[in-house]
Protein backbone atom coordinates (compact mmCIF):
# COMPACT_ATOMS: atom_id res chain seq x y z
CA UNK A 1 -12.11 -10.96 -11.11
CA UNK A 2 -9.19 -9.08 -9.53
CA UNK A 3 -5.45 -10.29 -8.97
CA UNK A 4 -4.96 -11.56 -5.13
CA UNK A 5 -1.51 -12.22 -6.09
CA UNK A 6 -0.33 -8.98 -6.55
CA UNK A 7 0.13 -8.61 -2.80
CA UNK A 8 2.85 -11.49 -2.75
CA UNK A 9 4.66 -8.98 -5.20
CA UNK A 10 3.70 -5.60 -3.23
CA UNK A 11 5.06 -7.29 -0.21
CA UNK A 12 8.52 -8.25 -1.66
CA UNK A 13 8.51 -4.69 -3.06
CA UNK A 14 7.87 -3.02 0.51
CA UNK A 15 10.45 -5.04 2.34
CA UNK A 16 13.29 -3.92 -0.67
CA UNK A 17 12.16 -0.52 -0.50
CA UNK A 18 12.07 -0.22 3.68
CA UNK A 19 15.57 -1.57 3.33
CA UNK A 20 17.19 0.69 0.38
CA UNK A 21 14.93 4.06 0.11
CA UNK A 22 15.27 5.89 3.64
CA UNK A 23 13.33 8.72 2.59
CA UNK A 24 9.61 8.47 3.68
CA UNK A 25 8.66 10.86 1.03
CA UNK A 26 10.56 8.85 -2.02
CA UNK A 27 8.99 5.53 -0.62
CA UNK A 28 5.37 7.00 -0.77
CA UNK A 29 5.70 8.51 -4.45
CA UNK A 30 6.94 4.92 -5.55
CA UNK A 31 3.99 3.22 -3.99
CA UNK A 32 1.73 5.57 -5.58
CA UNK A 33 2.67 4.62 -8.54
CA UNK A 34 3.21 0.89 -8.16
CA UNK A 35 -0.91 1.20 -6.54
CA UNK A 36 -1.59 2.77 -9.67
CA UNK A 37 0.14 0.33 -11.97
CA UNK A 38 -1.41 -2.64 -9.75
CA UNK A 39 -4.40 -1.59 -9.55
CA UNK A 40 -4.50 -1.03 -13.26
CA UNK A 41 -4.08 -4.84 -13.81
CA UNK A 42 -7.08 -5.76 -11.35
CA UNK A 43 -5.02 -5.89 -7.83
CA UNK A 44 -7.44 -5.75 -5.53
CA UNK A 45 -6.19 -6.88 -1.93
CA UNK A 46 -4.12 -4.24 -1.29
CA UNK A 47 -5.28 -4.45 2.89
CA UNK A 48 -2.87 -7.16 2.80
CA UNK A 49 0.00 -4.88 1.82
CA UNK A 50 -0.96 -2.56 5.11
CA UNK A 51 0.66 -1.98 8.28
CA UNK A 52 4.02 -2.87 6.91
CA UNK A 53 5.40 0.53 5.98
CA UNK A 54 3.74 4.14 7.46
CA UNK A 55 4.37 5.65 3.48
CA UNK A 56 2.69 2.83 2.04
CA UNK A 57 -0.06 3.02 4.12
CA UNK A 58 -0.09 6.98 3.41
CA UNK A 59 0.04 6.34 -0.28
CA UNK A 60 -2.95 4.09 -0.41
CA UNK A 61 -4.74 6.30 2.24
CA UNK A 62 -4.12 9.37 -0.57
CA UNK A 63 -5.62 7.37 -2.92
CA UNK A 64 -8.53 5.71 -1.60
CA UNK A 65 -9.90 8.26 1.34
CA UNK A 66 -13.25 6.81 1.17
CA UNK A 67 -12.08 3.06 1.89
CA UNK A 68 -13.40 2.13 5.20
CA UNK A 69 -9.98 0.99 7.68
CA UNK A 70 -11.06 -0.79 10.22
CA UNK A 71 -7.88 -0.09 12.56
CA UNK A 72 -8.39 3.17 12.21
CA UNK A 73 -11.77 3.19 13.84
CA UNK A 74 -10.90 0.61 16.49
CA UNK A 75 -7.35 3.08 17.20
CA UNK A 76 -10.39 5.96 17.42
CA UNK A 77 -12.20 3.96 20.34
C-alpha cells in the first residue's frame, strides 16, 4: 500500500524550494534525494508532484526513465 500523501508534502517542498534555491542544478540534486527518501517510505504518486518545477520533473525523469509520461507523448504528436 503506498503513501498518496506524500505529494501534499512534495508539493509544499517544491513551492519553498522554487522560491529560495534559484539554481536549477541545486533544486534537482535536492529532489533526488527527497524522491529517494519518499519513495523509500512507499510514496507512490509522485505524477502529482509534476509539471510544477522543470528540475523536479528532471530529477524524477533521471530516476525513473522507463515510466511511461503521457505529456510527453501527446507534446511528441
Amino acid at each position: 500500500m503506498g503513501w498518496a500523501s506524500g505529494s501534499t508534502i512534495v508539493d509544499a517542498l517544491i513551492t519553498s524550494l522554487r522560491e529560495n534555491v534559484k539554481s536549477d542544478d541545486v533544486r534537482k540534486n535536492i529532489y533526488l534525494d527527497v524522491i529517494t527518501a519518499f519513495e523509500d517510505a512507499d510514496w507512490d504518486t509522485q505524477d502529482e508532484c509534476e509539471g510544477y518545477d522543470p528540475a523536479f520533473d528532471e530529477a524524477l525523469k533521471e530516476l525513473h526513465p522507463d515510466w511511461d509520461r503521457q505529456d510527453d507523448d501527446e507534446d511528441e504528436e
